[in-house]
C-alpha atoms as a PDB file:
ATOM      1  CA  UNK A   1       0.000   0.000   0.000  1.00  0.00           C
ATOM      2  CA  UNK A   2       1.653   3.428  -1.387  1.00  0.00           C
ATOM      3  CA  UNK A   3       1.960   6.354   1.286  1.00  0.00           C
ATOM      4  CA  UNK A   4      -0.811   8.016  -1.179  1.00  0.00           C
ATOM      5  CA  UNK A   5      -3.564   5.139  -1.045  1.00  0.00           C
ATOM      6  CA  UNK A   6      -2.663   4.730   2.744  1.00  0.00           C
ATOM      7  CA  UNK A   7      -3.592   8.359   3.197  1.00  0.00           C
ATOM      8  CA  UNK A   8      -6.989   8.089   1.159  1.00  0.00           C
ATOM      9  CA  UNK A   9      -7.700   5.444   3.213  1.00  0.00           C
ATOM     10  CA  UNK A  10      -7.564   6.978   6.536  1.00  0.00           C
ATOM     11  CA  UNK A  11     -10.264   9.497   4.698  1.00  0.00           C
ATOM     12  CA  UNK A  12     -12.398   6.860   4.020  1.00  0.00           C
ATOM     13  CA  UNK A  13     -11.901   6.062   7.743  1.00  0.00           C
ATOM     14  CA  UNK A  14     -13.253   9.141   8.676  1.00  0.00           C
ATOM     15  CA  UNK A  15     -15.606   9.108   6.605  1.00  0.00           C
ATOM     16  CA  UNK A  16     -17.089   5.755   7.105  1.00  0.00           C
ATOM     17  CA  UNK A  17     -17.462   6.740  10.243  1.00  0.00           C
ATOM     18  CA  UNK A  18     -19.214   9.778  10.088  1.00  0.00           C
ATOM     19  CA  UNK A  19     -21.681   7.444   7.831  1.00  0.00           C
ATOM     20  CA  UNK A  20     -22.237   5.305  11.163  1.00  0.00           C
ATOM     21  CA  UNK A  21     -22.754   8.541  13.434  1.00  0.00           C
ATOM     22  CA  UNK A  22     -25.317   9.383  11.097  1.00  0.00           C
ATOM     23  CA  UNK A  23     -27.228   6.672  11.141  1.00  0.00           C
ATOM     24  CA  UNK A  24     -27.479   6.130  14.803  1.00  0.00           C
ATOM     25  CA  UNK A  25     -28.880   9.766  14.810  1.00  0.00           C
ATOM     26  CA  UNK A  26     -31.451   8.421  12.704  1.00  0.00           C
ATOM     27  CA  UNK A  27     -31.926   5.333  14.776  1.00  0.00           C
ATOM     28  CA  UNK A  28     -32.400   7.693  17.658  1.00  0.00           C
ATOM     29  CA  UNK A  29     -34.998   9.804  15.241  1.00  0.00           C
ATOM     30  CA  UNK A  30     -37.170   7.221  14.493  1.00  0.00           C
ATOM     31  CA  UNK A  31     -37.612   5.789  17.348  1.00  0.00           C
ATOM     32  CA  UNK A  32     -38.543   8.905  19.310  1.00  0.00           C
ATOM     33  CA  UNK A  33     -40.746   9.781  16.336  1.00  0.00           C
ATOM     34  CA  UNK A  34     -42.275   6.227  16.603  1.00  0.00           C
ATOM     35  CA  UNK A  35     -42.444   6.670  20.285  1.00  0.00           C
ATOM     36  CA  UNK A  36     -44.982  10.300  19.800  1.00  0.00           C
ATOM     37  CA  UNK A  37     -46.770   8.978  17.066  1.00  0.00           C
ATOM     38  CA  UNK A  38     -47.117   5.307  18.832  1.00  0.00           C
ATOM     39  CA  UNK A  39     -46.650   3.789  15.354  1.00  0.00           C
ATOM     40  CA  UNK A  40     -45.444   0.417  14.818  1.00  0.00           C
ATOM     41  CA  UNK A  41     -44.256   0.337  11.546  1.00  0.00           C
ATOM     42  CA  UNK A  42     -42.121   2.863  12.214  1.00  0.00           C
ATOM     43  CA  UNK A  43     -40.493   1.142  15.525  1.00  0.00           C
ATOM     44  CA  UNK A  44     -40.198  -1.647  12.989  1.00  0.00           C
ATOM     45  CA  UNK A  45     -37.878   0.513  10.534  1.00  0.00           C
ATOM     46  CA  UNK A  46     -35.570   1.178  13.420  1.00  0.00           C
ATOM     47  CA  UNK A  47     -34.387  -2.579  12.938  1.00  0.00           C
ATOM     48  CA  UNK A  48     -33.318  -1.872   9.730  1.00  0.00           C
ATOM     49  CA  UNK A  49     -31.355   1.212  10.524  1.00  0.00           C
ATOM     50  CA  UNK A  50     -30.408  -1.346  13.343  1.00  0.00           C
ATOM     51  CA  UNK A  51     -28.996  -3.896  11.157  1.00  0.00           C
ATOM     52  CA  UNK A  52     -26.808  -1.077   8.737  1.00  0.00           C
ATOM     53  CA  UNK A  53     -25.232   0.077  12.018  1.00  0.00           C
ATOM     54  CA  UNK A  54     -23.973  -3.393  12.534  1.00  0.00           C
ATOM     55  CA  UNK A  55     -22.726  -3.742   8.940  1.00  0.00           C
ATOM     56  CA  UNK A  56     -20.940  -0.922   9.165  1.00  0.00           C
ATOM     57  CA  UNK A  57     -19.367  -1.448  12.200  1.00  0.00           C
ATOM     58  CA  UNK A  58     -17.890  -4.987   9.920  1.00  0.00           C
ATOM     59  CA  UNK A  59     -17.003  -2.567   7.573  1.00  0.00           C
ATOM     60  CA  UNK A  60     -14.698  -0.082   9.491  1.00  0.00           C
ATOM     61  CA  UNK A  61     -13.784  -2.856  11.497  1.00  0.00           C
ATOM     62  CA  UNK A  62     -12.078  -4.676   8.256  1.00  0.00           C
ATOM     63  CA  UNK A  63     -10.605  -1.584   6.919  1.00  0.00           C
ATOM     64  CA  UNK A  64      -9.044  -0.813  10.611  1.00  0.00           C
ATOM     65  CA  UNK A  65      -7.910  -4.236  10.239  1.00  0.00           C
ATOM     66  CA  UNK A  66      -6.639  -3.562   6.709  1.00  0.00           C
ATOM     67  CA  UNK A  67      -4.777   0.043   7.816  1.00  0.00           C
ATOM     68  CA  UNK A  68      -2.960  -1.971  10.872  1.00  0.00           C
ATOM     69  CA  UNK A  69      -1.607  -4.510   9.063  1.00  0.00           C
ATOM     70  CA  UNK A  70      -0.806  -3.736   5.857  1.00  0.00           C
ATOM     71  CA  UNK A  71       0.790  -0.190   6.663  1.00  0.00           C
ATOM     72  CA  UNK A  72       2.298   0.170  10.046  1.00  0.00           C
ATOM     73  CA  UNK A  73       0.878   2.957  11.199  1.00  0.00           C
ATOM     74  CA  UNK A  74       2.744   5.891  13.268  1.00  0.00           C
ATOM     75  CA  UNK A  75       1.632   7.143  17.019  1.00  0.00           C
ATOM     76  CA  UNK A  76      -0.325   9.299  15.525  1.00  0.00           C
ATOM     77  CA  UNK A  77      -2.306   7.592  13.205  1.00  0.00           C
ATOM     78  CA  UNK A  78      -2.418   4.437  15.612  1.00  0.00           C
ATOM     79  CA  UNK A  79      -4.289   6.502  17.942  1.00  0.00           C
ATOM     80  CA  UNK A  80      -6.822   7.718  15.657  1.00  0.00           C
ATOM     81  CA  UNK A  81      -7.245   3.558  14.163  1.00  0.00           C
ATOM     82  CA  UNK A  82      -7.285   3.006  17.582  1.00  0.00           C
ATOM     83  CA  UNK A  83     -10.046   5.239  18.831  1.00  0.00           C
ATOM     84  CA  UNK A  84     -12.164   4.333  15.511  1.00  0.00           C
ATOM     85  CA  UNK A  85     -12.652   0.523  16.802  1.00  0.00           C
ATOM     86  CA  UNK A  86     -13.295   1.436  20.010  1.00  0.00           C
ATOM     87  CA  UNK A  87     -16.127   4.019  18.795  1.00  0.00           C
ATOM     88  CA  UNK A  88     -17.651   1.635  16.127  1.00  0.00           C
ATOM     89  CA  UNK A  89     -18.024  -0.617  19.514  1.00  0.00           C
ATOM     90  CA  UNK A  90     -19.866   1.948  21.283  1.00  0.00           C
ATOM     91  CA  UNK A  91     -22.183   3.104  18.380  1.00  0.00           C
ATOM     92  CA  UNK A  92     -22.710  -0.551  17.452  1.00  0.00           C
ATOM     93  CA  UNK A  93     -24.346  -0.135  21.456  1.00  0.00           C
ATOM     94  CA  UNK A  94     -25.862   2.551  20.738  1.00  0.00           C
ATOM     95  CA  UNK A  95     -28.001   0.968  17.910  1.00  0.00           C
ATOM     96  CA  UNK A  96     -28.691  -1.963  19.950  1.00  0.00           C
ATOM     97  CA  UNK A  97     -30.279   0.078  22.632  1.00  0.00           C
ATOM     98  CA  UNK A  98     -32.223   2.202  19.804  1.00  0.00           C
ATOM     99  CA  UNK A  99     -33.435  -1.092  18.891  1.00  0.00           C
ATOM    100  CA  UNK A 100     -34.238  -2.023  22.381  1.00  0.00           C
ATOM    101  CA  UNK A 101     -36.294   1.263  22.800  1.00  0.00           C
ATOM    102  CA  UNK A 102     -38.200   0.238  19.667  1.00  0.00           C
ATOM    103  CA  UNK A 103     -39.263  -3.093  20.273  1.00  0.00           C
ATOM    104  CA  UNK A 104     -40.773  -1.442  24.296  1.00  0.00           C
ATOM    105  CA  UNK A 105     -42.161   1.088  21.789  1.00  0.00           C
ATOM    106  CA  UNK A 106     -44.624  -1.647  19.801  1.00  0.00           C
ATOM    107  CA  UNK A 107     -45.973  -2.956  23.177  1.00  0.00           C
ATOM    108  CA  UNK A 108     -47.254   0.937  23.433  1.00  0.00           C
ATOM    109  CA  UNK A 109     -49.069   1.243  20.424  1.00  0.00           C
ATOM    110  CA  UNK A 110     -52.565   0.342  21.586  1.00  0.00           C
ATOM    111  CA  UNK A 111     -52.492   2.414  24.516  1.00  0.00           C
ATOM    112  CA  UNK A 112     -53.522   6.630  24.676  1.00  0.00           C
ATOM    113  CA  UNK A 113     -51.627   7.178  28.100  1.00  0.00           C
ATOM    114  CA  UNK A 114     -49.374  10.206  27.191  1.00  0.00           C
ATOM    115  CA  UNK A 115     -45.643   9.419  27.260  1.00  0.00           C
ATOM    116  CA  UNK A 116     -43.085  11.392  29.848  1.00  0.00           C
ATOM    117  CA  UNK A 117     -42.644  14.992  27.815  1.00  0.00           C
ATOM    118  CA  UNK A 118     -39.533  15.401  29.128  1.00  0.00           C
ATOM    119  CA  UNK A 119     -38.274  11.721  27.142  1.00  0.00           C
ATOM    120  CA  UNK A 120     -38.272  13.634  23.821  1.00  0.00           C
ATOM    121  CA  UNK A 121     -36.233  16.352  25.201  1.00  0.00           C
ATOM    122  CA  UNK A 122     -33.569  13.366  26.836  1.00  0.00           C
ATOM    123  CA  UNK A 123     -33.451  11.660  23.675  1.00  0.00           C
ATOM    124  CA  UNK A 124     -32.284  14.731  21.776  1.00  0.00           C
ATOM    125  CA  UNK A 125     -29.920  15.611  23.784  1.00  0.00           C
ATOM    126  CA  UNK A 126     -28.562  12.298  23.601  1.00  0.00           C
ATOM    127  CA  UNK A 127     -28.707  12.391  19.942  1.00  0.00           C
ATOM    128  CA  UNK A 128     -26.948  15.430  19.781  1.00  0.00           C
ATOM    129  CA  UNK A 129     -24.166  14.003  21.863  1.00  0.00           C
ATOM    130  CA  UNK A 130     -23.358  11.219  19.476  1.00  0.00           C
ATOM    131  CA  UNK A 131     -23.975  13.478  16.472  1.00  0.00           C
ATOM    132  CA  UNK A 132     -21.448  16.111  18.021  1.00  0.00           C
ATOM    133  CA  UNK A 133     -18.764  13.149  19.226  1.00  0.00           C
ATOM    134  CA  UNK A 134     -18.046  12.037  15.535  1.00  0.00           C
ATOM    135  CA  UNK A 135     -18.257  15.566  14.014  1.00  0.00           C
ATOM    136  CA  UNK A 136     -15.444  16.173  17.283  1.00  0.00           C
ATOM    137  CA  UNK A 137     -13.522  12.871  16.116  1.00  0.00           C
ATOM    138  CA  UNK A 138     -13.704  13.847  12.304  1.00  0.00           C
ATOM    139  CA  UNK A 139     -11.747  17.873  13.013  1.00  0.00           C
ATOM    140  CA  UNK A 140      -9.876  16.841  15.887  1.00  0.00           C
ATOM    141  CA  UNK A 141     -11.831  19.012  17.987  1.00  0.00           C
ATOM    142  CA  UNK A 142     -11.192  18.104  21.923  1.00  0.00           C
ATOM    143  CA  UNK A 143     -12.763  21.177  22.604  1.00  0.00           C
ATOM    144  CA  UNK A 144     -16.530  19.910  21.158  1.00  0.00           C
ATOM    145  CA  UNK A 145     -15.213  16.235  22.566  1.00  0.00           C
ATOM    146  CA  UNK A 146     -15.338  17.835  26.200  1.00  0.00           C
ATOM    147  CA  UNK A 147     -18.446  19.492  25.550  1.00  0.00           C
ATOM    148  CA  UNK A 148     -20.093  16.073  24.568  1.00  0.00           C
ATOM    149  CA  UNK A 149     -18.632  14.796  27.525  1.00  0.00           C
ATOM    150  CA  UNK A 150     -19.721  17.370  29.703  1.00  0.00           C
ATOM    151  CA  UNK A 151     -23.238  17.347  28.005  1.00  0.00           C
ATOM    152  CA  UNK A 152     -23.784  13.791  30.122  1.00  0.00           C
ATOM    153  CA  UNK A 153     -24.753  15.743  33.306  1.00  0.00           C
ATOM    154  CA  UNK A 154     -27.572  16.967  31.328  1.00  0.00           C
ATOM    155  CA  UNK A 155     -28.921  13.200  30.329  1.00  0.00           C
ATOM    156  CA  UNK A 156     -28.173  12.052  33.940  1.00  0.00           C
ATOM    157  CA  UNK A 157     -30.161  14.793  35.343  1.00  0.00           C
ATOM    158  CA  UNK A 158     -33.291  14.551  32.778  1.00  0.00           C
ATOM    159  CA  UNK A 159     -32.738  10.295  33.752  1.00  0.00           C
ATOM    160  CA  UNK A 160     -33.234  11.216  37.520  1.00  0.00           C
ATOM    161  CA  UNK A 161     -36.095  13.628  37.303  1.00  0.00           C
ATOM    162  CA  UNK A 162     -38.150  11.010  34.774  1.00  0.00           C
ATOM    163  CA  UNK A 163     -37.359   8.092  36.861  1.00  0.00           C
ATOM    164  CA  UNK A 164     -38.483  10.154  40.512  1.00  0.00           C
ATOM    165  CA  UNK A 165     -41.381  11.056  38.761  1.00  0.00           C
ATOM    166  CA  UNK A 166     -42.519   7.681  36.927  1.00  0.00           C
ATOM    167  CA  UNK A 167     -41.820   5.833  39.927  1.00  0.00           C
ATOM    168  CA  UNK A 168     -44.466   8.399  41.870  1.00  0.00           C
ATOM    169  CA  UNK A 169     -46.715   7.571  39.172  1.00  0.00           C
ATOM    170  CA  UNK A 170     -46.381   3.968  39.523  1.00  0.00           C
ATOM    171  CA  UNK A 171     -47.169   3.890  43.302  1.00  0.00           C
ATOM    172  CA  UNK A 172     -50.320   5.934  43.424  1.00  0.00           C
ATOM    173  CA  UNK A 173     -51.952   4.037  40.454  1.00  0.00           C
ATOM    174  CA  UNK A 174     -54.054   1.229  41.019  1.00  0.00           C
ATOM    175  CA  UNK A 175     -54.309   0.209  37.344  1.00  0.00           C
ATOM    176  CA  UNK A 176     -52.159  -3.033  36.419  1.00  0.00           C
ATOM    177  CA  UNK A 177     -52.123  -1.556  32.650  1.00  0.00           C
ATOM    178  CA  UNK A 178     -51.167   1.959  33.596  1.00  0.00           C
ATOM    179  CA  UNK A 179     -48.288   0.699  36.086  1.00  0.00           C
ATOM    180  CA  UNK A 180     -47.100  -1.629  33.136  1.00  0.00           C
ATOM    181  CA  UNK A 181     -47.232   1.352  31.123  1.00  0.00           C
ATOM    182  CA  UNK A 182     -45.098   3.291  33.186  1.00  0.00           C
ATOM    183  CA  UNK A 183     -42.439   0.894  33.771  1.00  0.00           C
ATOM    184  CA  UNK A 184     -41.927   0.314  30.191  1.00  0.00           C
ATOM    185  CA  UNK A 185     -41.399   4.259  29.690  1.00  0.00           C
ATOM    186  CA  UNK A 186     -39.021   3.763  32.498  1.00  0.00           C
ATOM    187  CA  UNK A 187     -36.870   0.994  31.084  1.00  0.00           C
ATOM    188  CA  UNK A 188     -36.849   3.389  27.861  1.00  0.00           C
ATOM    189  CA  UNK A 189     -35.668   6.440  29.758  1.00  0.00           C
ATOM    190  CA  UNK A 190     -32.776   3.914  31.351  1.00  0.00           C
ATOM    191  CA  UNK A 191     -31.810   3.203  28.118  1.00  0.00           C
ATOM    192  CA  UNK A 192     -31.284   6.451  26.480  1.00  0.00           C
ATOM    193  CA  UNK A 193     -29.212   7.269  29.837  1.00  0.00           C
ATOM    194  CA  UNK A 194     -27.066   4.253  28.700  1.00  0.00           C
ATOM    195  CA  UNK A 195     -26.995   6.026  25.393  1.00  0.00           C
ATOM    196  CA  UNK A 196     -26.036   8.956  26.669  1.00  0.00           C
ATOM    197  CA  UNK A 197     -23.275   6.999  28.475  1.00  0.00           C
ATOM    198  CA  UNK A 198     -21.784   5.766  25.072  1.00  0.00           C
ATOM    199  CA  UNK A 199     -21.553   8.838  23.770  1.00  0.00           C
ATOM    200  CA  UNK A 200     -19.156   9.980  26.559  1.00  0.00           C
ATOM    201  CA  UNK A 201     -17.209   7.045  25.504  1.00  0.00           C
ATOM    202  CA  UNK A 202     -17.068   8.418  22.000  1.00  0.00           C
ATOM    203  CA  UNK A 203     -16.085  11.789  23.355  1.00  0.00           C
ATOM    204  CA  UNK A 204     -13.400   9.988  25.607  1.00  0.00           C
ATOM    205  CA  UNK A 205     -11.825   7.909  22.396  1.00  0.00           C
ATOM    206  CA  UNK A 206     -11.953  11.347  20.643  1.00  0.00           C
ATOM    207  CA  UNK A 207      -9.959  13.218  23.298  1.00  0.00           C
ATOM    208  CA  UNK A 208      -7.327  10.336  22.977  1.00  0.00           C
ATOM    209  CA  UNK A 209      -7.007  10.224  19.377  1.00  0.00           C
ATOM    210  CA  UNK A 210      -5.900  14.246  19.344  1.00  0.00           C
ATOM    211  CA  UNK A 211      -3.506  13.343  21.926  1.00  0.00           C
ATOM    212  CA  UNK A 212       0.507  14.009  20.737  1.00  0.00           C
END
């Protein structure tokens, strides 16, 4: 591999991987769009954003594989290789838990209980977080990295209010359906925390690869 195709190739890198940000942001869009709208099919297409996220973690995956062996990379460029397998991991997660989120979401469909407000506002700071953490990766930008990482706070404190208050709901209802309701917006809010979580790892693997 010539110096010049070894360089085009770390581009593609990048790029790949701003491919696999992008569609765990949409992941994360659907299934909080599925989640207001209660609609099934569209929990259902989160799956198949689901299953791209997983190919392309094979993807970037190989062509780390490819970089590392074929080229002997330098410090620098074996931190940034690096950092891109360990943030394929954590997206891969990330479109696991979207998934997760979607299949709680079809058990809501037939029910006209209104969903926690303050879920949509969790899940887009969440998305924004894992949006911002490969956009930090891509420019080398530790300063936006921190900000992601700092942005967790945020998604804890939103987790903590939701959960206080669900779990008040919970107790004073008297309705099987309505507490089995409420738990499963619960075990939704838990995972977008866990998202949330991720995406500080993303912002953590960025602030390594600008490291000199």
């Amino acid at each position: 591999m010539t110096r010049e195709v070894y360089k085009e190739q770390l581009r593609k890198l990048s790029g790949e991987l701003i491919q696999m940000g992008n569609l765990c942001e949409e992941a994360m869009s659907l299934v909080m769009k599925a989640l207001r709208e209660k609609d099934e099919n569209i929990a259902v297409g989160v799956h198949r954003v689901e299953q791209e996220i997983d190919q392309k973690e094979r993807d970037i995956e190989a062509l780390c594989m490819k970089l590392l062996l074929r080229q002997q990379p330098v410090a620098g460029d074996l931190r940034n290789i690096s950092a891109a397998l360990r943030m394929i991991a954590d997206m891969e997660r990330i479109g696991d838990q979207t998934a997760d989120i979607a299949d709680i979401t079809k058990n809501l469909t037939d029910f006209q209980l209104e969903v926690h407000p303050s879920i949509f506002n969790m899940g887009k700071v969440a998305a924004k977080m894992v949006n911002d953490s490969v956009n930090a990766y891509v420019r080398k930008d530790e300063k936006l990295a921190q900000q992601v990482i700092d942005m967790d706070n945020e998604v804890d404190n939103y987790f903590e209010k939701i959960r206080d208050e669900l779990a008040e709901d919970i107790q004073q209802s008297r309705n099987k359906t309505e507490r089995a309701y409420q738990l499963d917006l619960l075990m939704i809010t838990k995972y977008l925390e866990r998202i949330g979580d991720h995406a500080v790892n993303l912002g953590e693997w960025v602030l390594y690869s600008c490291r000199h």
